[in-house]
C-alpha atoms as a PDB file:
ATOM      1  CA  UNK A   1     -34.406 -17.224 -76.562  1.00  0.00           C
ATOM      2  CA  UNK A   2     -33.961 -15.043 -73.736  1.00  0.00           C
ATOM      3  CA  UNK A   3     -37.002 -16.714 -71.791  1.00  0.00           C
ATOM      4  CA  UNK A   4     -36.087 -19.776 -72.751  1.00  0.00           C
ATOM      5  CA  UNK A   5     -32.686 -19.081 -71.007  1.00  0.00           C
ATOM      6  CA  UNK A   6     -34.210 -17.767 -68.108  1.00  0.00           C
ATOM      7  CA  UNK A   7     -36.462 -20.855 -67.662  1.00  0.00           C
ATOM      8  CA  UNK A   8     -33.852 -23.182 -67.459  1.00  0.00           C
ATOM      9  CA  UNK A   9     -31.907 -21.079 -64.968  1.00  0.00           C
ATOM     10  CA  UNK A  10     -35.095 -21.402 -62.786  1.00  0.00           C
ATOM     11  CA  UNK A  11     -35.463 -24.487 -63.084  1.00  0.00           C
ATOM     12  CA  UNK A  12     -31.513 -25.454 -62.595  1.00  0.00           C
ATOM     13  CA  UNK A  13     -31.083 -22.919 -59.535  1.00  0.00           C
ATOM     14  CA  UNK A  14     -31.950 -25.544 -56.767  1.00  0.00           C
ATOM     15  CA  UNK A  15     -29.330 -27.334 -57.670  1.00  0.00           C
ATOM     16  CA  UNK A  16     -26.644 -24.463 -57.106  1.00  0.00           C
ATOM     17  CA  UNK A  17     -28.400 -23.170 -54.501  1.00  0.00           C
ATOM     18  CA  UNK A  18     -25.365 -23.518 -51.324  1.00  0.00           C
ATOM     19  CA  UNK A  19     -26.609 -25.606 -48.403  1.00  0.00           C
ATOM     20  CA  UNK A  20     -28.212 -23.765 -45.271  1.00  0.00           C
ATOM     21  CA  UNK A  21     -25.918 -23.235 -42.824  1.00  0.00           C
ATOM     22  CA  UNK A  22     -26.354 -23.495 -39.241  1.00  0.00           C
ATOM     23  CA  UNK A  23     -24.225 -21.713 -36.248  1.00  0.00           C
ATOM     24  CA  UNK A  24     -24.665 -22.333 -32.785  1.00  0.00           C
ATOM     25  CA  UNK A  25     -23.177 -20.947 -29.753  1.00  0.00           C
ATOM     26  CA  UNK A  26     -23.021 -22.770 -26.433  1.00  0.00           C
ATOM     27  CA  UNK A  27     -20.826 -21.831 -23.135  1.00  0.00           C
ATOM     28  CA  UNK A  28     -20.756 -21.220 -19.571  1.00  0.00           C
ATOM     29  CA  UNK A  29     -19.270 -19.042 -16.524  1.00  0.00           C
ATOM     30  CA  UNK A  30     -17.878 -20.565 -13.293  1.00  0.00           C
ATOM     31  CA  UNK A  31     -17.440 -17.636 -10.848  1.00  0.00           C
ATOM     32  CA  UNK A  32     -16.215 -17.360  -6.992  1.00  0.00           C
ATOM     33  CA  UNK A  33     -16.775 -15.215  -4.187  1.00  0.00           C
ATOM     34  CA  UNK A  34     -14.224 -15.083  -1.406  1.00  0.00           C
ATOM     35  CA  UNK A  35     -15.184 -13.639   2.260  1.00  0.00           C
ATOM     36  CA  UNK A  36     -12.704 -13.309   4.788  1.00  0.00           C
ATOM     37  CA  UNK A  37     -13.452 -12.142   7.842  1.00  0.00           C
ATOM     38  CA  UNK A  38     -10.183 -10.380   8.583  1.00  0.00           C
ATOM     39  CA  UNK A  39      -9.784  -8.807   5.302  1.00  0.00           C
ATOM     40  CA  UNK A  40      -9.174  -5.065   5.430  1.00  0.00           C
ATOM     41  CA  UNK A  41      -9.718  -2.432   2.882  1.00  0.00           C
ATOM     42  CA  UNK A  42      -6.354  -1.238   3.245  1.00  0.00           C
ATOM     43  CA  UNK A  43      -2.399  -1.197   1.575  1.00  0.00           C
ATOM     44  CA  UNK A  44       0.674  -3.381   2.732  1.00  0.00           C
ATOM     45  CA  UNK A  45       3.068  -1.095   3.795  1.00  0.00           C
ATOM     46  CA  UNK A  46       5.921  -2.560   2.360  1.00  0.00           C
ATOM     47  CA  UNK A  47       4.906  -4.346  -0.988  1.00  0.00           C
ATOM     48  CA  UNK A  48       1.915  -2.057  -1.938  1.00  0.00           C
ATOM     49  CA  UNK A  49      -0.033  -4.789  -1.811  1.00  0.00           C
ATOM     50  CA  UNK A  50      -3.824  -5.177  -0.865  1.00  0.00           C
ATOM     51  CA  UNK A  51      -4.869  -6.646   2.443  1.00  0.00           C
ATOM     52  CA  UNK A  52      -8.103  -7.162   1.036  1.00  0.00           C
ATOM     53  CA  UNK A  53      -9.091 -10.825   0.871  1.00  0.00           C
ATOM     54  CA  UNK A  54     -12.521 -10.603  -0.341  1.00  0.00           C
ATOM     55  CA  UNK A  55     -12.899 -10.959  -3.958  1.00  0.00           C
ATOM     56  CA  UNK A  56     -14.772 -11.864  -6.839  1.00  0.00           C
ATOM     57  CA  UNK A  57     -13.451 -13.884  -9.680  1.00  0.00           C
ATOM     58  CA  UNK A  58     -14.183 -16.348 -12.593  1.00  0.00           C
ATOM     59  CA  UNK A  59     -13.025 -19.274 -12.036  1.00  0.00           C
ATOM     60  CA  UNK A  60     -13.488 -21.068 -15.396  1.00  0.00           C
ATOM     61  CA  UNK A  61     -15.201 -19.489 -18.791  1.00  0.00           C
ATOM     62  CA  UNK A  62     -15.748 -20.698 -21.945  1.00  0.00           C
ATOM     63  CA  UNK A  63     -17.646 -19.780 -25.432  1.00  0.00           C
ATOM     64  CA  UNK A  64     -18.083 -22.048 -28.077  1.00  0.00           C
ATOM     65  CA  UNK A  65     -19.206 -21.431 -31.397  1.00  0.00           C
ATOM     66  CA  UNK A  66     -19.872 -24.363 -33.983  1.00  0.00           C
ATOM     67  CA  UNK A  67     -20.665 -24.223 -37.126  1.00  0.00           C
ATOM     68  CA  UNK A  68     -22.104 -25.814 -40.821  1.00  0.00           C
ATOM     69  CA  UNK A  69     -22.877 -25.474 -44.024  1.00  0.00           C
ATOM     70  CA  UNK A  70     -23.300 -28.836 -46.292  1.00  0.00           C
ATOM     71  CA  UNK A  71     -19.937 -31.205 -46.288  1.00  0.00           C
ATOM     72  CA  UNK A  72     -18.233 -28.294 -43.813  1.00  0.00           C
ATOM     73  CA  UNK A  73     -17.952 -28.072 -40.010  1.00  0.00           C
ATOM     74  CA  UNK A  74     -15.863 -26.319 -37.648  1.00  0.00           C
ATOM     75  CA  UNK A  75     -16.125 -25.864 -33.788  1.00  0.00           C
ATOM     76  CA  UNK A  76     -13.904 -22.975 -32.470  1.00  0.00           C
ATOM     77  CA  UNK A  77     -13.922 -22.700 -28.174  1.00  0.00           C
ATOM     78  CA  UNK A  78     -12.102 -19.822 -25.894  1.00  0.00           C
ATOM     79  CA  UNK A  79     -11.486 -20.178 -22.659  1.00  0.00           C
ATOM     80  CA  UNK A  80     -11.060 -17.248 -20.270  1.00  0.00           C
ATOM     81  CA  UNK A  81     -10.663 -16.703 -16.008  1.00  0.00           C
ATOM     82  CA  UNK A  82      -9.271 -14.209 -13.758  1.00  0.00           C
ATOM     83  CA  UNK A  83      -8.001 -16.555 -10.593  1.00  0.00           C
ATOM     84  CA  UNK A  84      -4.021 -15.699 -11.297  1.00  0.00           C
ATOM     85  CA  UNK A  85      -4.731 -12.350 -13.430  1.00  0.00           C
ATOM     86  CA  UNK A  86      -6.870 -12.104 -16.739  1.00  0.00           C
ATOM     87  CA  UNK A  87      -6.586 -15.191 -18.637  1.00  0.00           C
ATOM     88  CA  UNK A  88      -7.557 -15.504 -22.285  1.00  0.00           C
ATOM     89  CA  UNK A  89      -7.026 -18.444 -24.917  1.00  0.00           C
ATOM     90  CA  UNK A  90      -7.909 -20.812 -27.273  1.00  0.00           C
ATOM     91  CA  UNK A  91      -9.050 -24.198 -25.916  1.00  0.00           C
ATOM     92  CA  UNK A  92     -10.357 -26.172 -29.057  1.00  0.00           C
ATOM     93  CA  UNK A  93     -10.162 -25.653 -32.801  1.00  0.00           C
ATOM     94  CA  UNK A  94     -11.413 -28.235 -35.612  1.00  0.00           C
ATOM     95  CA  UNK A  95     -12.459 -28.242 -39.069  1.00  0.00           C
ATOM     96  CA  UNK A  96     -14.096 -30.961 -40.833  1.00  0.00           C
ATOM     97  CA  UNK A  97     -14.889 -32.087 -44.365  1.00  0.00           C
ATOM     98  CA  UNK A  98     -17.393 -34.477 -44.455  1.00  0.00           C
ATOM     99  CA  UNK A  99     -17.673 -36.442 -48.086  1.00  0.00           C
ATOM    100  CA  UNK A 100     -18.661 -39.925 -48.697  1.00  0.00           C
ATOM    101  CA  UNK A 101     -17.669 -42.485 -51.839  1.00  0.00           C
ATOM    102  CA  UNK A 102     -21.757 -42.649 -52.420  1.00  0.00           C
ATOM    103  CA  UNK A 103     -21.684 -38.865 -53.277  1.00  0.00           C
ATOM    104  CA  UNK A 104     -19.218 -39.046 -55.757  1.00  0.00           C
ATOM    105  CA  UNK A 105     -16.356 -36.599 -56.748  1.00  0.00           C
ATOM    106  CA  UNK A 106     -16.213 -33.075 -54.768  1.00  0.00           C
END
């Protein structure tokens, strides 16, 4: 009995079995150097701010991550830059079920 029952589990366990699932991640950095030829490596007296003009910064940055396993999806992007201070946020998030009539009920 108990091979029996462990036959049939065999044989049935493709059927359970969850669907592969797949992530990829995709993104990209846009970054900026600034070079002024007056800049000085010095203080504003007044304001405490820097004189210095040269500068490094990312313009635009994002990192996307997508994502499946059988009828489900989802895509989740952040976007991040450092032209007015250090920026970071959410730019795109989705979820997706995919079914179709042929495959009958969920």
């Amino acid at each position: 009995m108990r091979r029996a029952l462990v036959a049939l589990l065999a044989t049935a366990a493709p059927a359970w079995a969850a669907p592969e699932a797949t992530t990829r991640f995709s993104g990209l950095v846009q970054t900026d150097y600034t070079w002024a030829q007056d800049s000085v490596d010095q203080l504003d007296d007044g304001s405490g701010a820097s004189l210095n003009r040269d500068g490094f910064a990312v313009r635009r940055g994002r990192l996307r991550v997508e994502a499946a396993s059988g009828p489900i999806e989802a895509v989740i992007e952040g976007a991040f830059d450092t032209v007015d201070g250090a920026q970071l946020g959410l730019r795109q998030v989705e979820a997706a079920l995919r079914w179709s009539a042929d495959e009958g009920p969920l």
